[in-house]
N, C-alpha and C. Protein backbone atom coordinates (compact mmCIF):
# COMPACT_ATOMS: atom_id res chain seq x y z
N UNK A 1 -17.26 -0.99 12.13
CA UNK A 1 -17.07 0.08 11.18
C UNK A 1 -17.82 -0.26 9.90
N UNK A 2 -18.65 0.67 9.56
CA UNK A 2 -18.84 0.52 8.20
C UNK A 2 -18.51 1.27 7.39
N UNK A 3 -17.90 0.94 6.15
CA UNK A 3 -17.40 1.68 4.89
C UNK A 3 -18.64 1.34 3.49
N UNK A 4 -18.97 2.74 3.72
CA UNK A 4 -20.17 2.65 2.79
C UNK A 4 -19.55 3.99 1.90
N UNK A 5 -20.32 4.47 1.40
CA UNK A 5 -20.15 5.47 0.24
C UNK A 5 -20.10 7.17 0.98
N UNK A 6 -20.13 7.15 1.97
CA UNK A 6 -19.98 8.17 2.74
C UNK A 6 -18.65 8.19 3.63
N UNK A 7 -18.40 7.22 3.91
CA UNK A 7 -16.77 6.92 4.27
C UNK A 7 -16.52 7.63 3.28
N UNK A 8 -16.31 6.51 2.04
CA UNK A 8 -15.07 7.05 1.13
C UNK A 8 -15.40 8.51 0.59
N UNK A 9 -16.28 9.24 0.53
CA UNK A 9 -16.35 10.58 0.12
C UNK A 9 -15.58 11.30 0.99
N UNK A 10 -15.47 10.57 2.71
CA UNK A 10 -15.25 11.55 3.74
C UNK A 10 -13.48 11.74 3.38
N UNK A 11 -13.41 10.26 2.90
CA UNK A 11 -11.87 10.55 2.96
C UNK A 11 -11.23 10.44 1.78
N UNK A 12 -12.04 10.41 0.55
CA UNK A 12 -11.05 10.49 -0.95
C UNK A 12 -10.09 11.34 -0.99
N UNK A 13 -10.55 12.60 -0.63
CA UNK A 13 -9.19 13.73 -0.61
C UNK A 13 -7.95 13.24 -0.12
N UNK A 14 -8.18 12.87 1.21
CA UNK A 14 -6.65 12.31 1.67
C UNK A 14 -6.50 11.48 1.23
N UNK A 15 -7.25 10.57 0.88
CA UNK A 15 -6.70 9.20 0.41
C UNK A 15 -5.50 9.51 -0.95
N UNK A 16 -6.62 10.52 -1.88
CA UNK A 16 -6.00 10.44 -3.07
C UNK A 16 -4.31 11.41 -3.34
N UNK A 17 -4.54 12.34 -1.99
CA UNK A 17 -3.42 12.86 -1.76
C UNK A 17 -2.11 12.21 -1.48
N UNK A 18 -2.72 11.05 -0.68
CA UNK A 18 -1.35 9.78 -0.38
C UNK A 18 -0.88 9.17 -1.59
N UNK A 19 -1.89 9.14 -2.05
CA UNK A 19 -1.79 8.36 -3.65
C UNK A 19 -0.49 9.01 -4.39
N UNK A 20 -0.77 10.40 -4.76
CA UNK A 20 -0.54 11.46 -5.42
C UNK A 20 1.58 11.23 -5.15
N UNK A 21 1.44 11.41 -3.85
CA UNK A 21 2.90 11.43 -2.63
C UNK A 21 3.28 10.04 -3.33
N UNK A 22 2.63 8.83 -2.96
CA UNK A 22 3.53 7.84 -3.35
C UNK A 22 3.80 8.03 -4.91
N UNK A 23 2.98 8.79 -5.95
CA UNK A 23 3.51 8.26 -7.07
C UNK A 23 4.81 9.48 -7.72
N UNK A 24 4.44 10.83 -7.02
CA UNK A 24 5.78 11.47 -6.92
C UNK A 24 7.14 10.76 -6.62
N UNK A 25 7.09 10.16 -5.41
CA UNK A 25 8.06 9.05 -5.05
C UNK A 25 8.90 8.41 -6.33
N UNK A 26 7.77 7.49 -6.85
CA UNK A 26 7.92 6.74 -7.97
C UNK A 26 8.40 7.34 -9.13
N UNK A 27 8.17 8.18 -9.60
CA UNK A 27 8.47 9.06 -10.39
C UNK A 27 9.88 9.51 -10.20
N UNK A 28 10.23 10.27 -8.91
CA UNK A 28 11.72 10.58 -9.25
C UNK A 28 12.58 9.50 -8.79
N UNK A 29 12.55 8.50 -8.36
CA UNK A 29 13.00 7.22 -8.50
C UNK A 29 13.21 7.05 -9.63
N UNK A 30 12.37 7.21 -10.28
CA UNK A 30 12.59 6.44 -11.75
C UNK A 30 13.47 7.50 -12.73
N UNK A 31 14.03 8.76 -12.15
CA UNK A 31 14.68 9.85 -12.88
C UNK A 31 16.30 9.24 -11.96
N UNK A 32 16.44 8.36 -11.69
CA UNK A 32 17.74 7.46 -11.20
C UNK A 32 17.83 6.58 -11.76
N UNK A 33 19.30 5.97 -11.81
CA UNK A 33 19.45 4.89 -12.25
C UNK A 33 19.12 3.60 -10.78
N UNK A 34 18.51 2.45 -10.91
CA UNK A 34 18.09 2.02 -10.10
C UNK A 34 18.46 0.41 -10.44
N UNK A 35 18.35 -0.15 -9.37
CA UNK A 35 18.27 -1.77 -9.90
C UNK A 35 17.20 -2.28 -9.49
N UNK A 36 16.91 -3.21 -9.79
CA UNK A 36 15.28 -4.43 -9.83
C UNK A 36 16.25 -5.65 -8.33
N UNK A 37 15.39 -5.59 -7.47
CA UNK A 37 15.99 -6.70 -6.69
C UNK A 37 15.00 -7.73 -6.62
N UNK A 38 15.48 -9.09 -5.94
CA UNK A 38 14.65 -9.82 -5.68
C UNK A 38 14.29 -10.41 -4.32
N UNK A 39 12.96 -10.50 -4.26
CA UNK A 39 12.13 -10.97 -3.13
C UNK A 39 12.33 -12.55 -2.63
N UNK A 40 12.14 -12.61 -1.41
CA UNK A 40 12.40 -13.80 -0.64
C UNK A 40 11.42 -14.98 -1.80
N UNK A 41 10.25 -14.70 -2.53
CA UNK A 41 9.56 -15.42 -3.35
C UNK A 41 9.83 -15.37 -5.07
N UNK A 42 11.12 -14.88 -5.15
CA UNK A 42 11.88 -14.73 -6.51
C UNK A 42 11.18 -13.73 -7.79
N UNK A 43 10.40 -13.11 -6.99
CA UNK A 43 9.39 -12.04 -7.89
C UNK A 43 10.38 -10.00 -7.89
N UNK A 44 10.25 -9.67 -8.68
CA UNK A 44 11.27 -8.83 -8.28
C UNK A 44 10.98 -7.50 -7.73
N UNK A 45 11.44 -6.62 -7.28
CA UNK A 45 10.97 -5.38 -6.62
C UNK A 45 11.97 -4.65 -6.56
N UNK A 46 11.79 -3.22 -6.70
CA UNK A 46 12.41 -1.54 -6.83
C UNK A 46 11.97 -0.79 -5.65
N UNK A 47 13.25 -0.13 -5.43
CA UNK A 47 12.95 1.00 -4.73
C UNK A 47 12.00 1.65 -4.67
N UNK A 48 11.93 1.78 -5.85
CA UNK A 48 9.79 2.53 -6.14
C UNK A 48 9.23 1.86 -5.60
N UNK A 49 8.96 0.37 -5.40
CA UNK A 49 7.77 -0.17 -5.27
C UNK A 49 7.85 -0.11 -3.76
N UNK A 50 8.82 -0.16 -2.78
CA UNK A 50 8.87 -0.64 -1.39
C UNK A 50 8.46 1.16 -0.90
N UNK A 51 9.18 2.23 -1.25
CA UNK A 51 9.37 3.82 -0.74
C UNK A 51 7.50 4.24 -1.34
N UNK A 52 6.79 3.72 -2.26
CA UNK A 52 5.89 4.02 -2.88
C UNK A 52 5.11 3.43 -1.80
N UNK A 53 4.95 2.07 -1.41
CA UNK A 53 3.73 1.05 -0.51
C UNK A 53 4.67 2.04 0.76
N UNK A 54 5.59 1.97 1.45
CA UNK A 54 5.59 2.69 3.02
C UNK A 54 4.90 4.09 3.07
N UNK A 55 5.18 4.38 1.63
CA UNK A 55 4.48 5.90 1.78
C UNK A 55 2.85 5.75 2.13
N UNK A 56 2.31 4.73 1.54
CA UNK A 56 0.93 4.47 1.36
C UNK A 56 0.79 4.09 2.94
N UNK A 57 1.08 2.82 2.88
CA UNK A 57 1.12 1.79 3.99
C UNK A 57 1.18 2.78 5.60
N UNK A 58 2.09 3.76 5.75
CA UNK A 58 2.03 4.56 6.87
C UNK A 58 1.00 5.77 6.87
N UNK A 59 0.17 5.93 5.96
CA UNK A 59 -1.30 6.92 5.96
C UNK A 59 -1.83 6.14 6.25
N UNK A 60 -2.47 4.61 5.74
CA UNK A 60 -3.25 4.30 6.36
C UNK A 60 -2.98 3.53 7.75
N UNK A 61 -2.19 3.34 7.89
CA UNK A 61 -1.86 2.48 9.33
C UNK A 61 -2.07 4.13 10.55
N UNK A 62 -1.84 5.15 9.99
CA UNK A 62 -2.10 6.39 10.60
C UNK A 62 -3.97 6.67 11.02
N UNK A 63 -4.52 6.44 9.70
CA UNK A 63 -5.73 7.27 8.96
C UNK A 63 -6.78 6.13 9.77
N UNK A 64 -6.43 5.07 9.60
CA UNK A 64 -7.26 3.34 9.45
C UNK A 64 -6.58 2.51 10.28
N UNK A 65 -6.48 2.52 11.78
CA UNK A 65 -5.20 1.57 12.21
C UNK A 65 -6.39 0.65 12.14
N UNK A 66 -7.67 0.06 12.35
CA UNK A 66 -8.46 -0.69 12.49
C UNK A 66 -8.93 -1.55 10.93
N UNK A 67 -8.09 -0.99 10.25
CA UNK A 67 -8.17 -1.53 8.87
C UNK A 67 -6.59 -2.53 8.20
N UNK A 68 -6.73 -3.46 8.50
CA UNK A 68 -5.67 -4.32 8.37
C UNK A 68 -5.06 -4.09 6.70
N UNK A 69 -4.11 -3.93 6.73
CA UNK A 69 -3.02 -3.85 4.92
C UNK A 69 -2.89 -5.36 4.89
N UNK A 70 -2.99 -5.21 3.22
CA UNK A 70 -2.23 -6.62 2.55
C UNK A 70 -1.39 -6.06 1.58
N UNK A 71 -0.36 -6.38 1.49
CA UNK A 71 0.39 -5.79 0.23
C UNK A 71 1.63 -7.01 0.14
N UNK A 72 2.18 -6.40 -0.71
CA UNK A 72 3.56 -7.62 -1.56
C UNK A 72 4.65 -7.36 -1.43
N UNK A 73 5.02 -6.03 -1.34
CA UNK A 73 6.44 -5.61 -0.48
C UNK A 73 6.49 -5.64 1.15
N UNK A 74 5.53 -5.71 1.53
CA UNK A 74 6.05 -6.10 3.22
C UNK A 74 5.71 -7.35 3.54
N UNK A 75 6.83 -7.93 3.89
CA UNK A 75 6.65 -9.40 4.62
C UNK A 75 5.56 -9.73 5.80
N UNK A 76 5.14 -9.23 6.10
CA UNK A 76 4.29 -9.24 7.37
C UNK A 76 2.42 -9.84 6.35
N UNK A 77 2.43 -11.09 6.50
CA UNK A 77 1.54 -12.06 5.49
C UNK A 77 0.42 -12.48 7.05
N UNK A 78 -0.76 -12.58 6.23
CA UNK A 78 -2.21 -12.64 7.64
C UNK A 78 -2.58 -14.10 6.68
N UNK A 79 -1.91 -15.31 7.55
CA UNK A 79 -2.46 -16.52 6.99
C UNK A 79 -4.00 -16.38 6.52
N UNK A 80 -4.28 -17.59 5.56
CA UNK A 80 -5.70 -17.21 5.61
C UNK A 80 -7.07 -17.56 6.02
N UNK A 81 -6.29 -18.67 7.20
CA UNK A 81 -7.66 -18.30 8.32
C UNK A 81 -7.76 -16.76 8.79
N UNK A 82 -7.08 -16.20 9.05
CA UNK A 82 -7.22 -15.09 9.68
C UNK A 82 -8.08 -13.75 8.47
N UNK A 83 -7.55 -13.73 7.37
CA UNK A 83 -8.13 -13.64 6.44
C UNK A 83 -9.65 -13.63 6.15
N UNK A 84 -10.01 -14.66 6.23
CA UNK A 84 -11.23 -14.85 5.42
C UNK A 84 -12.17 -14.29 6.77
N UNK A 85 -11.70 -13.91 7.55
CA UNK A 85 -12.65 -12.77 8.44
C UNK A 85 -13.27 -11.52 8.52
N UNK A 86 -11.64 -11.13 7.56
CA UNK A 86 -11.66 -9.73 7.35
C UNK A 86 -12.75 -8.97 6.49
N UNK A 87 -13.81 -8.10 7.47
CA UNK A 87 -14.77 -8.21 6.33
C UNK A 87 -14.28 -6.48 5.34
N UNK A 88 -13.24 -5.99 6.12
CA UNK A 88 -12.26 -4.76 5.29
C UNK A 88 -11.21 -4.85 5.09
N UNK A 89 -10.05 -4.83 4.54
CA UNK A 89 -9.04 -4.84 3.98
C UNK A 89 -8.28 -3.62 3.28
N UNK A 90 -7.13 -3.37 3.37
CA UNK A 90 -6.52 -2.07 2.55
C UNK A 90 -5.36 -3.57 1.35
N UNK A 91 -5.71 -3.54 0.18
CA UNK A 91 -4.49 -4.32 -0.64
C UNK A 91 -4.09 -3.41 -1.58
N UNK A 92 -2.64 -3.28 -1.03
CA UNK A 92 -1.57 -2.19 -1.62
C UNK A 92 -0.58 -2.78 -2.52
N UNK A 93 -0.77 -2.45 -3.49
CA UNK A 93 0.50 -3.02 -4.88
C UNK A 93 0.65 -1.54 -5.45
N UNK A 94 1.57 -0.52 -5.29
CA UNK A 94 1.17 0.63 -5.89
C UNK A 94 1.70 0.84 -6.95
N UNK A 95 2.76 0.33 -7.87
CA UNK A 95 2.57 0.45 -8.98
C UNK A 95 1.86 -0.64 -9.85
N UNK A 96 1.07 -1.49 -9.55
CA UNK A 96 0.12 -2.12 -10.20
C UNK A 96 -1.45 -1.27 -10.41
């Protein structure tokens, strides 16, 4: 696969539409009262952040199954031999 500049034109629309969805998410989340929890690595995380990355995380695992996710709310970690192969990547932090 190559992702050149014609990829991403083909698919900004949806992309940015997923975008759009997760940050609605985030947004009325944040019109709740909510708590901050913490991660197996003592870093902390919200409802926003986990309902925001599945929202993301399941377009592209839909859109891109051939495009491996890295992100910080799902435990599912690609040591990094496996890693330094990858010559594409999706890295999802969505409210960063």
């Amino acid at each position: 696969m190559n992702i050149d500049n014609d990829f991403i034109l083909h698919n900004f629309e949806d992309i940015r539409n997923c975008l759009l969805k997760a940050s609605e998410a985030i947004l009325e989340i944040y019109k709740e009262d909510f708590s901050v929890m913490t991660k197996s690595d003592e870093t902390p995380v919200t409802k926003a952040d986990i309902q925001a990355s599945n929202i993301i995380i399941e377009y592209l695992q839909n859109s891109f199954p051939m495009i491996p996710i890295i992100t910080e709310e799902v435990e599912k970690e690609y040591p990094y031999k496996k890693r330094e192969d990858f010559t594409y990547f999706w890295s999802v932090d969505p409210l960063d």
